[in-house]
PDBML (XML) file of the C-alpha atoms, coordinates in Angstrom:
<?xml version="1.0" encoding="UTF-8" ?>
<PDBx:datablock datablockName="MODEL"
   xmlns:PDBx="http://pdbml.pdb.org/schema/pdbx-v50.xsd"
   xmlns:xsi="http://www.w3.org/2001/XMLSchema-instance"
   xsi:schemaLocation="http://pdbml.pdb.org/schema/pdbx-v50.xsd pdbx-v50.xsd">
   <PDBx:atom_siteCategory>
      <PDBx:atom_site id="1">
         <PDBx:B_iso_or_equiv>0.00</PDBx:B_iso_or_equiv>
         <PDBx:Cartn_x>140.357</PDBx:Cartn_x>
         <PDBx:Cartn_y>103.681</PDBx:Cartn_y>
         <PDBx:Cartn_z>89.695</PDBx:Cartn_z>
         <PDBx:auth_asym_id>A</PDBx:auth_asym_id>
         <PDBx:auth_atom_id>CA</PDBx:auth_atom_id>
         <PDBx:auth_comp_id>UNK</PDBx:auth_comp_id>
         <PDBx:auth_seq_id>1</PDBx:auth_seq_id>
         <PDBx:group_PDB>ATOM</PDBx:group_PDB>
         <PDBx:label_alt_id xsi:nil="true" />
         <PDBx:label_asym_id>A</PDBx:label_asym_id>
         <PDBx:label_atom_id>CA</PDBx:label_atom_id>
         <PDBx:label_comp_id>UNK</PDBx:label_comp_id>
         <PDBx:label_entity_id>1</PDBx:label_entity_id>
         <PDBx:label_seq_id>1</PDBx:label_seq_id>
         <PDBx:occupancy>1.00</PDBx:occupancy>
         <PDBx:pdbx_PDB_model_num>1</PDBx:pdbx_PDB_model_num>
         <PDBx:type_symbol>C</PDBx:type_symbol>
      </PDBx:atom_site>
      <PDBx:atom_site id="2">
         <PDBx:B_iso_or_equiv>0.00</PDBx:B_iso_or_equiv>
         <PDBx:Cartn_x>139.919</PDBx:Cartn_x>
         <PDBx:Cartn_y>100.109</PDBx:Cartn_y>
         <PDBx:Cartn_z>87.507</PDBx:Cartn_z>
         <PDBx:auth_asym_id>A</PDBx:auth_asym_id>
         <PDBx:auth_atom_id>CA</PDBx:auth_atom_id>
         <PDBx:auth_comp_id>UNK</PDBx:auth_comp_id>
         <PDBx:auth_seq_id>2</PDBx:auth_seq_id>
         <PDBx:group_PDB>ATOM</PDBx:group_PDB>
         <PDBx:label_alt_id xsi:nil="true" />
         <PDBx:label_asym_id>A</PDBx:label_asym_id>
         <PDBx:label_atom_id>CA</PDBx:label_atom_id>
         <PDBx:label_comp_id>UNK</PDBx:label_comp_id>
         <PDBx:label_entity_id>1</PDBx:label_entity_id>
         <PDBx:label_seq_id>2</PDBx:label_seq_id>
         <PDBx:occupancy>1.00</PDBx:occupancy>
         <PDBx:pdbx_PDB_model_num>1</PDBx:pdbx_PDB_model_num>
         <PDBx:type_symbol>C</PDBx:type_symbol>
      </PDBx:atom_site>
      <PDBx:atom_site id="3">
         <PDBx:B_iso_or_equiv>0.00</PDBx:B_iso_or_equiv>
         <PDBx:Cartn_x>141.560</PDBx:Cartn_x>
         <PDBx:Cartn_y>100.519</PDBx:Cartn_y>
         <PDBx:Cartn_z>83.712</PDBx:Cartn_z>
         <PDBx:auth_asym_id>A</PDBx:auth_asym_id>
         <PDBx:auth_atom_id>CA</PDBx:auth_atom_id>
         <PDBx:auth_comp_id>UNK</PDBx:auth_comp_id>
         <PDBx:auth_seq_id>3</PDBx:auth_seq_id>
         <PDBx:group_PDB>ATOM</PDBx:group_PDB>
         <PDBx:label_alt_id xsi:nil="true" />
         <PDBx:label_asym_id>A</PDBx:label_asym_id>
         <PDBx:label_atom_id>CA</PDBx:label_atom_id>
         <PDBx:label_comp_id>UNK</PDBx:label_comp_id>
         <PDBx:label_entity_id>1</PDBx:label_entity_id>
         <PDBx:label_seq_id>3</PDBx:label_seq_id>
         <PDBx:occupancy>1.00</PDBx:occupancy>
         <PDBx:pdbx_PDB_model_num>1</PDBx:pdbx_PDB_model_num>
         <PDBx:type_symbol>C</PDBx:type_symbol>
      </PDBx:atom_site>
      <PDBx:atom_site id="4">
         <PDBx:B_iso_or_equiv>0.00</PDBx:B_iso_or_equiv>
         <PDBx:Cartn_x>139.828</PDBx:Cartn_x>
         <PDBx:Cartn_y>97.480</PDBx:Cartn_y>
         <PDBx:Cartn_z>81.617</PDBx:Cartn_z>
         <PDBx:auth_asym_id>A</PDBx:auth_asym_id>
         <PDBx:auth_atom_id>CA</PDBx:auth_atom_id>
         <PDBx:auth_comp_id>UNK</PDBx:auth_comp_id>
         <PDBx:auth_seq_id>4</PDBx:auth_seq_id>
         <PDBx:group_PDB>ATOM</PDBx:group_PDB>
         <PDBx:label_alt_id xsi:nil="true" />
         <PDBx:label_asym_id>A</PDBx:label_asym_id>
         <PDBx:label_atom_id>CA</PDBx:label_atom_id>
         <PDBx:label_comp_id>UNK</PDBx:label_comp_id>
         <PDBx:label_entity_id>1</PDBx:label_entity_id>
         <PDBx:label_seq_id>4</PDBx:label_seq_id>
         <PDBx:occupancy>1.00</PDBx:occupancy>
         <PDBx:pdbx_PDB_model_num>1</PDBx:pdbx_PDB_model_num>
         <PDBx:type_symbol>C</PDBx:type_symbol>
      </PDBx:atom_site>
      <PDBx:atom_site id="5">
         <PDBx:B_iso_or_equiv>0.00</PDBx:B_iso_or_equiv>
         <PDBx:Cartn_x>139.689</PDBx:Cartn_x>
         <PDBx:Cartn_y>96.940</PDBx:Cartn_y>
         <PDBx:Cartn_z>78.128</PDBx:Cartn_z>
         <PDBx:auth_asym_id>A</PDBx:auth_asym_id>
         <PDBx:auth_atom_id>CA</PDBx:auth_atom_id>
         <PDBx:auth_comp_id>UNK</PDBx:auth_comp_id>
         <PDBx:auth_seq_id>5</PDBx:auth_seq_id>
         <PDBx:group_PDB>ATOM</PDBx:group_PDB>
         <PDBx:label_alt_id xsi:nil="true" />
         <PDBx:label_asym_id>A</PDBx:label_asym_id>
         <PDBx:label_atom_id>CA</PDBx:label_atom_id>
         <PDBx:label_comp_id>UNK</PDBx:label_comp_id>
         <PDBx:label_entity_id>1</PDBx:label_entity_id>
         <PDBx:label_seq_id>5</PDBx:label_seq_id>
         <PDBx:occupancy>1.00</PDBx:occupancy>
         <PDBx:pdbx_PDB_model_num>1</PDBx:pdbx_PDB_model_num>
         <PDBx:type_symbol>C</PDBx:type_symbol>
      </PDBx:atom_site>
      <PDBx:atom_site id="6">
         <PDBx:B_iso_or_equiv>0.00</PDBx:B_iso_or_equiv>
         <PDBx:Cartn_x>135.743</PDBx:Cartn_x>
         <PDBx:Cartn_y>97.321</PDBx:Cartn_y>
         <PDBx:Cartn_z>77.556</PDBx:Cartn_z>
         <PDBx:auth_asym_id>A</PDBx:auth_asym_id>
         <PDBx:auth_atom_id>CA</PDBx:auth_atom_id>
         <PDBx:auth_comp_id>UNK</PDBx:auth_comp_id>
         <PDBx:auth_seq_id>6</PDBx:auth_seq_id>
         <PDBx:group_PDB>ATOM</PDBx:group_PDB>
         <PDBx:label_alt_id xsi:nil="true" />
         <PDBx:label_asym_id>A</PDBx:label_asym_id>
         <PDBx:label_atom_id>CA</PDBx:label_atom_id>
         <PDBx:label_comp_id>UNK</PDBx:label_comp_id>
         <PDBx:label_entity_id>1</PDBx:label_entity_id>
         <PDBx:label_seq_id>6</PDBx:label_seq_id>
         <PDBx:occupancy>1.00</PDBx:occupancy>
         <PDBx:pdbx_PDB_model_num>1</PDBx:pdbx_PDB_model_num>
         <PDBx:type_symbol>C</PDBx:type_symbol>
      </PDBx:atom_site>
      <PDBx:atom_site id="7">
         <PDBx:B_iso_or_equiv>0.00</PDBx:B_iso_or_equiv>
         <PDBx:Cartn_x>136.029</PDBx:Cartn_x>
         <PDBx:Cartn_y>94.676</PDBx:Cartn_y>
         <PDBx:Cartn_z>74.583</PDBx:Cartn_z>
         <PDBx:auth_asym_id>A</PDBx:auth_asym_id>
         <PDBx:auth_atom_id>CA</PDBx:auth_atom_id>
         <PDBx:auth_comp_id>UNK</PDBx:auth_comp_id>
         <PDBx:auth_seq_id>7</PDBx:auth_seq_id>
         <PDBx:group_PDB>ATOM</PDBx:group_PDB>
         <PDBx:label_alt_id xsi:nil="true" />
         <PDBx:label_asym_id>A</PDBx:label_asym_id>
         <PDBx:label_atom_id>CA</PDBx:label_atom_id>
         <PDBx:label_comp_id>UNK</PDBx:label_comp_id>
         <PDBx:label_entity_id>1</PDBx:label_entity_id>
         <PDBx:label_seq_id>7</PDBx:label_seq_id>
         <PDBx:occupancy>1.00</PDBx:occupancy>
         <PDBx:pdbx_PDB_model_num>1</PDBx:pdbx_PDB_model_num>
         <PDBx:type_symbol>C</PDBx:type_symbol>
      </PDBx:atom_site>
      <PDBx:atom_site id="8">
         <PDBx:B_iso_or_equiv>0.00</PDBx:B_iso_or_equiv>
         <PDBx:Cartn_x>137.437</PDBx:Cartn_x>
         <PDBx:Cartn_y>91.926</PDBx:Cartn_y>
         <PDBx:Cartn_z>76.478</PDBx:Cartn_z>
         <PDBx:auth_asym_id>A</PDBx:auth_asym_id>
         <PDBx:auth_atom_id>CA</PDBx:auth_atom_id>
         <PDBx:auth_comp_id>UNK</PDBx:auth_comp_id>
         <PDBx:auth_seq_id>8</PDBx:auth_seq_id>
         <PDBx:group_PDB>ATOM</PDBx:group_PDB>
         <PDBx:label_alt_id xsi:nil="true" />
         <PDBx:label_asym_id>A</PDBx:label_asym_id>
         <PDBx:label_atom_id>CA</PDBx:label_atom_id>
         <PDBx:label_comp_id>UNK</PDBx:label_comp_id>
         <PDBx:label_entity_id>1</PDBx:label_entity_id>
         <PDBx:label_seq_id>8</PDBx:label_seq_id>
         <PDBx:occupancy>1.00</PDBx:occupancy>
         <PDBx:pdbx_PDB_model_num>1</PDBx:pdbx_PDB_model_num>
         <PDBx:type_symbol>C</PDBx:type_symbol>
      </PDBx:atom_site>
      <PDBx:atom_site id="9">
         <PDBx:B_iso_or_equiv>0.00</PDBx:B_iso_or_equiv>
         <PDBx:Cartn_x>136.653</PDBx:Cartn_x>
         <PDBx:Cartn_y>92.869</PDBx:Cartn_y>
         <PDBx:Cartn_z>80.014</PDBx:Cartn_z>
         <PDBx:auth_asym_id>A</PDBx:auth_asym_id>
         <PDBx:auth_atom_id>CA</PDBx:auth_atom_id>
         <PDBx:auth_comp_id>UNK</PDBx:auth_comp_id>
         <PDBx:auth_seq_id>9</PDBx:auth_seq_id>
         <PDBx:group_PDB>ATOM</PDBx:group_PDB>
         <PDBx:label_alt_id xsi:nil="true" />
         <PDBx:label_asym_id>A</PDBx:label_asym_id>
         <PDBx:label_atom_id>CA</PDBx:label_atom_id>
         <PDBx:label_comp_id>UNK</PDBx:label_comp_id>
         <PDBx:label_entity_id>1</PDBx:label_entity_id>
         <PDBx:label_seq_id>9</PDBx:label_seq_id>
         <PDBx:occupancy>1.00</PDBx:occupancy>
         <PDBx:pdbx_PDB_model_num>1</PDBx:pdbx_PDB_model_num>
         <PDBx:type_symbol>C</PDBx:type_symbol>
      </PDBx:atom_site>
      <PDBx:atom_site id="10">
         <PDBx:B_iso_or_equiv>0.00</PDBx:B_iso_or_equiv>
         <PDBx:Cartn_x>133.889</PDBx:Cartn_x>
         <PDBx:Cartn_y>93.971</PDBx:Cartn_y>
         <PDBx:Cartn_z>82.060</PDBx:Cartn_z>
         <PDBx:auth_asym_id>A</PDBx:auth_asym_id>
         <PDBx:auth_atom_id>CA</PDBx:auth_atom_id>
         <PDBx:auth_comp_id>UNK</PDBx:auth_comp_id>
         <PDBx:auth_seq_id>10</PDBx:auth_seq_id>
         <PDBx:group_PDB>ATOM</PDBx:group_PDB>
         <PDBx:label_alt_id xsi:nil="true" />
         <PDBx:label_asym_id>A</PDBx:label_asym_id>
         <PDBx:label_atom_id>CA</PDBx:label_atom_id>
         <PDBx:label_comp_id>UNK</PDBx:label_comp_id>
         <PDBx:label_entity_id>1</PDBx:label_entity_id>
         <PDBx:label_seq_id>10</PDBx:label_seq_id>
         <PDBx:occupancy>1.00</PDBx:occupancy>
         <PDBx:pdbx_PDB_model_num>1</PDBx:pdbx_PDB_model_num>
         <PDBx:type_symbol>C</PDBx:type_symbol>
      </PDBx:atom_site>
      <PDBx:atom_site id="11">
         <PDBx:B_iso_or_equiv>0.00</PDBx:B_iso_or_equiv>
         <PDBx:Cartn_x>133.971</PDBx:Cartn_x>
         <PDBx:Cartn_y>96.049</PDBx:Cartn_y>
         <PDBx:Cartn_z>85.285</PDBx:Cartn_z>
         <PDBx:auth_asym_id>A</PDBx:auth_asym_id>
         <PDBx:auth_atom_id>CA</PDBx:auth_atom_id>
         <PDBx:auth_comp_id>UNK</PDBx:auth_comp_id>
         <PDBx:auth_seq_id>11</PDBx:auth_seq_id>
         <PDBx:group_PDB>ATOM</PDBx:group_PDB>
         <PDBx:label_alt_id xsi:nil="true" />
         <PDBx:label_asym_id>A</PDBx:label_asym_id>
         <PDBx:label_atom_id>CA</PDBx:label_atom_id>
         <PDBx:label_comp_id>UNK</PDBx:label_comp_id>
         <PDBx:label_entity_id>1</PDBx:label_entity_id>
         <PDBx:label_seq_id>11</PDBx:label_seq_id>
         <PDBx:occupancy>1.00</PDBx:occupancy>
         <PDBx:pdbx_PDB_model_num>1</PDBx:pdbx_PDB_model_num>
         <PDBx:type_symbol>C</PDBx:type_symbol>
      </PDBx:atom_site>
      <PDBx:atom_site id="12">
         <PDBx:B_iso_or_equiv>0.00</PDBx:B_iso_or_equiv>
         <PDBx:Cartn_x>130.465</PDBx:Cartn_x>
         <PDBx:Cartn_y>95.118</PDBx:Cartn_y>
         <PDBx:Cartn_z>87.550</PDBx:Cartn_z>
         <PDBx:auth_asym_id>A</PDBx:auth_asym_id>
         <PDBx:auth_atom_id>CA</PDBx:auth_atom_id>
         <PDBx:auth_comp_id>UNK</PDBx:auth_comp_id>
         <PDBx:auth_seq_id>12</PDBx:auth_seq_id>
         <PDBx:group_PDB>ATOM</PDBx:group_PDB>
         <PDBx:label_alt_id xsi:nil="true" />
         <PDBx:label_asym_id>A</PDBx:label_asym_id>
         <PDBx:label_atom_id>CA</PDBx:label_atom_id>
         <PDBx:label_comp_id>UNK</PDBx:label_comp_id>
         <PDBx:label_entity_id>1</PDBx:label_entity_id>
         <PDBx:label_seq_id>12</PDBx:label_seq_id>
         <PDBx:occupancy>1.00</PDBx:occupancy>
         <PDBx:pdbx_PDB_model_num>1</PDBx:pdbx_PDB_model_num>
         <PDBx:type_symbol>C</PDBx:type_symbol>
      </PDBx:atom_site>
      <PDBx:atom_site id="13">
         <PDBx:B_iso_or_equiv>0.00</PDBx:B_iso_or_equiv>
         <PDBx:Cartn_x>129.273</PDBx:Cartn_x>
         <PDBx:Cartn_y>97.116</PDBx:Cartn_y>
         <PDBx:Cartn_z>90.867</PDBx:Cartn_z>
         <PDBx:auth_asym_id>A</PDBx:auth_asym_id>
         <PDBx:auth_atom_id>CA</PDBx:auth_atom_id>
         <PDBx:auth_comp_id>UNK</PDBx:auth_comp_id>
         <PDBx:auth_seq_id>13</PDBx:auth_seq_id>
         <PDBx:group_PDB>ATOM</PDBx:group_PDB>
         <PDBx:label_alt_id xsi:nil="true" />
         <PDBx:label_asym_id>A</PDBx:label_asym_id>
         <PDBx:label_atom_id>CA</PDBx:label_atom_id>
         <PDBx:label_comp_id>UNK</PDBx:label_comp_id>
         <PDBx:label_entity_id>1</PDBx:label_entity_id>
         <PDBx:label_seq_id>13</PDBx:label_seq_id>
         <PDBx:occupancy>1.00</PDBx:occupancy>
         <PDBx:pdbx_PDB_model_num>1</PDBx:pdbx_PDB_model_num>
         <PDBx:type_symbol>C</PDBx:type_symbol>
      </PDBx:atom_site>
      <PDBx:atom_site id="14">
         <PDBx:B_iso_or_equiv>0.00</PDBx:B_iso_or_equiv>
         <PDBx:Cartn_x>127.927</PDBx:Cartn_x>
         <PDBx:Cartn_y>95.730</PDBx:Cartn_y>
         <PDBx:Cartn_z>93.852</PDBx:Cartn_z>
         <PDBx:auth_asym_id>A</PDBx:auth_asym_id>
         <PDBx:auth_atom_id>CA</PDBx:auth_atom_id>
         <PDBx:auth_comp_id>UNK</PDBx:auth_comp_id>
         <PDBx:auth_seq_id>14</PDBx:auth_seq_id>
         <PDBx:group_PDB>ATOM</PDBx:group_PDB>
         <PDBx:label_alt_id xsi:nil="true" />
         <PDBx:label_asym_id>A</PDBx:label_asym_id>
         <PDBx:label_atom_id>CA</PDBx:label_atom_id>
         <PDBx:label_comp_id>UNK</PDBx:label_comp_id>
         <PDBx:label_entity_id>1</PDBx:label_entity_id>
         <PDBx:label_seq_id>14</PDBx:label_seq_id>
         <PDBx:occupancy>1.00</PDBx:occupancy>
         <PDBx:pdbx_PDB_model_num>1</PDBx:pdbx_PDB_model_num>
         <PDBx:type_symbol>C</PDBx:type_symbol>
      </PDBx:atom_site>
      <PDBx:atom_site id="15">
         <PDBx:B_iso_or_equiv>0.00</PDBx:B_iso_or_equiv>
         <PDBx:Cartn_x>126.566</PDBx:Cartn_x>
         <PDBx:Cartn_y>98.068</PDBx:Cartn_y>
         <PDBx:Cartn_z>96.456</PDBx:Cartn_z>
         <PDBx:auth_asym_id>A</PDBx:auth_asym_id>
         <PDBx:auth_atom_id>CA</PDBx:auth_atom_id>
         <PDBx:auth_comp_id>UNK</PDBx:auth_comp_id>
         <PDBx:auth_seq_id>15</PDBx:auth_seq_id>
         <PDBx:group_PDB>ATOM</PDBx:group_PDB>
         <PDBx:label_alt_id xsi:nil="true" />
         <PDBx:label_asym_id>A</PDBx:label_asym_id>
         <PDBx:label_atom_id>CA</PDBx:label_atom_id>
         <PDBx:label_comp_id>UNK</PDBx:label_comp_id>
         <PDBx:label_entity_id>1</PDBx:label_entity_id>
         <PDBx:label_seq_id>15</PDBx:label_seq_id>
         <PDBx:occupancy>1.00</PDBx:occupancy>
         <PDBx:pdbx_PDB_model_num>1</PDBx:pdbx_PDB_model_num>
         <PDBx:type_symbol>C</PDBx:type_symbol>
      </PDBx:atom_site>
      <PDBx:atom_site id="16">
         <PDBx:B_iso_or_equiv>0.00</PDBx:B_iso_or_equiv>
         <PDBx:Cartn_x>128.004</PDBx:Cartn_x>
         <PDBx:Cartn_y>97.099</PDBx:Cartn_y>
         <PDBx:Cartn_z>100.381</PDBx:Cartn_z>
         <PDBx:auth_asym_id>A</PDBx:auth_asym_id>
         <PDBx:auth_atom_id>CA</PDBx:auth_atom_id>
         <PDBx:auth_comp_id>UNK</PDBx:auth_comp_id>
         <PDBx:auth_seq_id>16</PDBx:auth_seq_id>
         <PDBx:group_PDB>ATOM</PDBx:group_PDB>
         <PDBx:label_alt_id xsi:nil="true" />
         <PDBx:label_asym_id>A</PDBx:label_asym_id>
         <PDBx:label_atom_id>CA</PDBx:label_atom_id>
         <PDBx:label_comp_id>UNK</PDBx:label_comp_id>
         <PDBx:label_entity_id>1</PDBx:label_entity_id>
         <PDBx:label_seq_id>16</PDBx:label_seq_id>
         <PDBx:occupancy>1.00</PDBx:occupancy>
         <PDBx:pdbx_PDB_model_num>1</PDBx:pdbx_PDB_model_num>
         <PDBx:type_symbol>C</PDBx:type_symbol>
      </PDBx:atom_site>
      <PDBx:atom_site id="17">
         <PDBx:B_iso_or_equiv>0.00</PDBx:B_iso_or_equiv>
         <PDBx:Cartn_x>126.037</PDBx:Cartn_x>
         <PDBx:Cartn_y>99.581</PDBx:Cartn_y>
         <PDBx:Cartn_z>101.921</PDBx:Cartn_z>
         <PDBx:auth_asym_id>A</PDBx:auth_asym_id>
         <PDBx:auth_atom_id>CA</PDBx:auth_atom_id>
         <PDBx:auth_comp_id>UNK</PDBx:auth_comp_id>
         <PDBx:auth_seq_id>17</PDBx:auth_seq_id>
         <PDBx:group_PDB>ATOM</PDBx:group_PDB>
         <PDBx:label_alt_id xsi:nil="true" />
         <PDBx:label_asym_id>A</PDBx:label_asym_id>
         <PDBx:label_atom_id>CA</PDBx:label_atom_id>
         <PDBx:label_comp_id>UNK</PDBx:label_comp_id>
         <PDBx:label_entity_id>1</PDBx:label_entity_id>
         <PDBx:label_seq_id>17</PDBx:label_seq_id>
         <PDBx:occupancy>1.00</PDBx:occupancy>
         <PDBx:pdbx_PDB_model_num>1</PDBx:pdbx_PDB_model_num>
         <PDBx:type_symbol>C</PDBx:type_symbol>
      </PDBx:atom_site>
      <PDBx:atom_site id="18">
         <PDBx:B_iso_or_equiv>0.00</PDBx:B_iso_or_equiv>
         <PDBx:Cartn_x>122.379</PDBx:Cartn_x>
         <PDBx:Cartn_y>98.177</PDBx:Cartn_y>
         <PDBx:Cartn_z>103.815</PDBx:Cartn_z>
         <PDBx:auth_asym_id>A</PDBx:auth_asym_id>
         <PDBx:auth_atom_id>CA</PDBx:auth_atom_id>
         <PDBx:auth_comp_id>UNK</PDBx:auth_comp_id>
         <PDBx:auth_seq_id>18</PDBx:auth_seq_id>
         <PDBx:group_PDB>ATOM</PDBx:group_PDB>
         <PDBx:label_alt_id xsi:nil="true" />
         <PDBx:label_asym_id>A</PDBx:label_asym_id>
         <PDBx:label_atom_id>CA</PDBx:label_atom_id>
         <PDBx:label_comp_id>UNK</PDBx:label_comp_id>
         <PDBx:label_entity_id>1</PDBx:label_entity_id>
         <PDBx:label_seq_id>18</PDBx:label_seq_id>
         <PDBx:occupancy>1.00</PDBx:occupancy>
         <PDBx:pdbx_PDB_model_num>1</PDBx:pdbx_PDB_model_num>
         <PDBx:type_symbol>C</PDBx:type_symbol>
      </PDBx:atom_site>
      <PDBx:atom_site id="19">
         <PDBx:B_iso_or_equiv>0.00</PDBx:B_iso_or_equiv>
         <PDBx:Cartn_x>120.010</PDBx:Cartn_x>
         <PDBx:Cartn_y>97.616</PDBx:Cartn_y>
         <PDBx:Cartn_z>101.697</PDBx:Cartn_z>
         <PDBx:auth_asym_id>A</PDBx:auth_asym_id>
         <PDBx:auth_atom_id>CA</PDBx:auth_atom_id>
         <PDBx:auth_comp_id>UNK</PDBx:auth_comp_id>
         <PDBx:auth_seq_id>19</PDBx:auth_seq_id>
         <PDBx:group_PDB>ATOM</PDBx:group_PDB>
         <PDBx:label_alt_id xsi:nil="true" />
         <PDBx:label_asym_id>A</PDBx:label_asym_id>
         <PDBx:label_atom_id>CA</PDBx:label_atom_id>
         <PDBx:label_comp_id>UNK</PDBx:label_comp_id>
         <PDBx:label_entity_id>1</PDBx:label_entity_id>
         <PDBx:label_seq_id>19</PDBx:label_seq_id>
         <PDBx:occupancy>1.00</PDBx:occupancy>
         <PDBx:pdbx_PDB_model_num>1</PDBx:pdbx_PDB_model_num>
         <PDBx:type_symbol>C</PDBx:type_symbol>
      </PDBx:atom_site>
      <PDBx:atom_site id="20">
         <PDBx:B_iso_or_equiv>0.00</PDBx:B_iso_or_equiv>
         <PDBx:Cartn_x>116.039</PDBx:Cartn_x>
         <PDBx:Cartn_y>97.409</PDBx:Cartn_y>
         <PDBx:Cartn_z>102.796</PDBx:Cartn_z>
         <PDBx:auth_asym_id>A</PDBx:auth_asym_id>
         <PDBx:auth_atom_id>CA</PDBx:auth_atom_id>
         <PDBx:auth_comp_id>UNK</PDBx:auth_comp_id>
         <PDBx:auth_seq_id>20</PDBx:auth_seq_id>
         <PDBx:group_PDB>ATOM</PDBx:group_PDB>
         <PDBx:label_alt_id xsi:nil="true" />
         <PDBx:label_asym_id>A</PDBx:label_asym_id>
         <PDBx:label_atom_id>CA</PDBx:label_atom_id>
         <PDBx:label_comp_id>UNK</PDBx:label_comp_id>
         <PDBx:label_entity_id>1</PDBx:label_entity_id>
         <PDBx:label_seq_id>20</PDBx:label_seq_id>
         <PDBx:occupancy>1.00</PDBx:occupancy>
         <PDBx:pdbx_PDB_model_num>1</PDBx:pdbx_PDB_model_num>
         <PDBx:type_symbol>C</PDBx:type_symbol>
      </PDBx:atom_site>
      <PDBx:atom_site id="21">
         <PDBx:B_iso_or_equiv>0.00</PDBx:B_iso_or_equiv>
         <PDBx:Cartn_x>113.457</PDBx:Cartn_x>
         <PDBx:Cartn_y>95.954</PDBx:Cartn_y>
         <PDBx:Cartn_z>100.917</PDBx:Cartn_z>
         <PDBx:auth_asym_id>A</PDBx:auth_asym_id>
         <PDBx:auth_atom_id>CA</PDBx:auth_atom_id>
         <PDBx:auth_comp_id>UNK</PDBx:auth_comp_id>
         <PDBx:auth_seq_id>21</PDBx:auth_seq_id>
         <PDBx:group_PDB>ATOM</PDBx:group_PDB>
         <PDBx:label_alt_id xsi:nil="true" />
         <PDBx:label_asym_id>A</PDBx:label_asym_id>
         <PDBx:label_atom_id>CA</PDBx:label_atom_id>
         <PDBx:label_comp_id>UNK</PDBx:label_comp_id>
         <PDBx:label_entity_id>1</PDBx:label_entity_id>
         <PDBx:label_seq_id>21</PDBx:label_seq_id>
         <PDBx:occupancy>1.00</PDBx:occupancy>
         <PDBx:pdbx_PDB_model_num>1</PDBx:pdbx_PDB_model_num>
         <PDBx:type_symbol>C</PDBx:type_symbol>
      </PDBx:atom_site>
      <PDBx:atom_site id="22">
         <PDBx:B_iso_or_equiv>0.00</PDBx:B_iso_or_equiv>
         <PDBx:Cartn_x>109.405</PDBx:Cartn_x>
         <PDBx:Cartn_y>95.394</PDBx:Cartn_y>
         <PDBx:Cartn_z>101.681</PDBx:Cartn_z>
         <PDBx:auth_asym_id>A</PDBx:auth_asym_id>
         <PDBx:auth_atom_id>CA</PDBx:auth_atom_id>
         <PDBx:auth_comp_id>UNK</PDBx:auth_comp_id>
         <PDBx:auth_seq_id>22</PDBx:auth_seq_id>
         <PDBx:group_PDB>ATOM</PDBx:group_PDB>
         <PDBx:label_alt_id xsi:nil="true" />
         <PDBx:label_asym_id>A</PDBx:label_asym_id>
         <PDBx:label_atom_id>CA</PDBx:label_atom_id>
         <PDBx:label_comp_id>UNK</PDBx:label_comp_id>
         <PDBx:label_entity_id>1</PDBx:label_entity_id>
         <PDBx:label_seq_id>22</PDBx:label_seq_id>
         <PDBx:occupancy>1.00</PDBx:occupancy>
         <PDBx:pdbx_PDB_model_num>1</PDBx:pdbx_PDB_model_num>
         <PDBx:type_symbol>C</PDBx:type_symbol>
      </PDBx:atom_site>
      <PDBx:atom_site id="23">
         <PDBx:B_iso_or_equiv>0.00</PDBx:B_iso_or_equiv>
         <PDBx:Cartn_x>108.044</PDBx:Cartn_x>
         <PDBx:Cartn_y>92.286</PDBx:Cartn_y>
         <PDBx:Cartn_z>99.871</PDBx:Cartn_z>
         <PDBx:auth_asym_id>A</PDBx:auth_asym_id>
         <PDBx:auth_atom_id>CA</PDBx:auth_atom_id>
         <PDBx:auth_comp_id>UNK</PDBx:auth_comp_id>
         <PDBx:auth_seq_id>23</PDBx:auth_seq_id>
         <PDBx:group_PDB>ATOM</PDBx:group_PDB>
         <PDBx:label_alt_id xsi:nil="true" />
         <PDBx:label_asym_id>A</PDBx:label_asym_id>
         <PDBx:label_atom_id>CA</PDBx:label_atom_id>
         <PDBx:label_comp_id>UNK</PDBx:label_comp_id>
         <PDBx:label_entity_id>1</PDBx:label_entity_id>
         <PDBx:label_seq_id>23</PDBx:label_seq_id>
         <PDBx:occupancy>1.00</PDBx:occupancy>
         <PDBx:pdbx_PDB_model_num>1</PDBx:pdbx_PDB_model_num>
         <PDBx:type_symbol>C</PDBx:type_symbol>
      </PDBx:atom_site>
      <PDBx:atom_site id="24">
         <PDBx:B_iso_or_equiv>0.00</PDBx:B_iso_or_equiv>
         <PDBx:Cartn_x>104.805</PDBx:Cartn_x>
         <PDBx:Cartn_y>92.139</PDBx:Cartn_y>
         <PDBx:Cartn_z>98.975</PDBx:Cartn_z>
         <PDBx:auth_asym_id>A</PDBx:auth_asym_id>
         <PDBx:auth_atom_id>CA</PDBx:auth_atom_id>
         <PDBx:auth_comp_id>UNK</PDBx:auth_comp_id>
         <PDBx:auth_seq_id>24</PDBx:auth_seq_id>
         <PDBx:group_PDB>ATOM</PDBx:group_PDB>
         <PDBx:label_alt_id xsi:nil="true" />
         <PDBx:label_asym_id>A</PDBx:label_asym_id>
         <PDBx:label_atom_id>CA</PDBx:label_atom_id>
         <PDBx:label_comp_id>UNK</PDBx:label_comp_id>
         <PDBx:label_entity_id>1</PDBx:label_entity_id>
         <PDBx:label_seq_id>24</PDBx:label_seq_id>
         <PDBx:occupancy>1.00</PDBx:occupancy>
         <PDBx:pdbx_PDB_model_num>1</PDBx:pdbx_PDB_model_num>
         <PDBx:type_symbol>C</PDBx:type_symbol>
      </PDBx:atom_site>
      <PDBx:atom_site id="25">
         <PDBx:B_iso_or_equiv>0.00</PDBx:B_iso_or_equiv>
         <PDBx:Cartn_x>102.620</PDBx:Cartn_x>
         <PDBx:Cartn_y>89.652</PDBx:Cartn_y>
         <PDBx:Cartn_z>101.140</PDBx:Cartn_z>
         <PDBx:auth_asym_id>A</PDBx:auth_asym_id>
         <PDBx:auth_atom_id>CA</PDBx:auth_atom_id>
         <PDBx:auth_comp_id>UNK</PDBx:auth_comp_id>
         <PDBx:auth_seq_id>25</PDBx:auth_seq_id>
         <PDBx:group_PDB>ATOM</PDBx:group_PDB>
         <PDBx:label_alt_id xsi:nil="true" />
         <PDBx:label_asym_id>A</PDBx:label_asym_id>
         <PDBx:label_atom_id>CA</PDBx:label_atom_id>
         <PDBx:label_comp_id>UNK</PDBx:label_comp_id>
         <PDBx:label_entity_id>1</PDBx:label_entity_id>
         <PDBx:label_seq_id>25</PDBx:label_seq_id>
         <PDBx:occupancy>1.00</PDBx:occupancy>
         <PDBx:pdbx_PDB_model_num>1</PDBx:pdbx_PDB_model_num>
         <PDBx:type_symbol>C</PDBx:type_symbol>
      </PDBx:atom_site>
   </PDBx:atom_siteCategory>
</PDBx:datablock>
């Protein structure tokens, strides 16, 4: 649980899990 003040401060999420991604050739 993150308490922030949301004019001052800024809460941002990163995912940790695997992550899979196809690029185009």
């Amino acid at each position: 649980f993150v308490f922030y003040n949301p004019i001052t401060t800024a809460v941002f999420k990163y995912p940790v899990f695997i992550q899979r991604v196809d690029y185009a050739p």
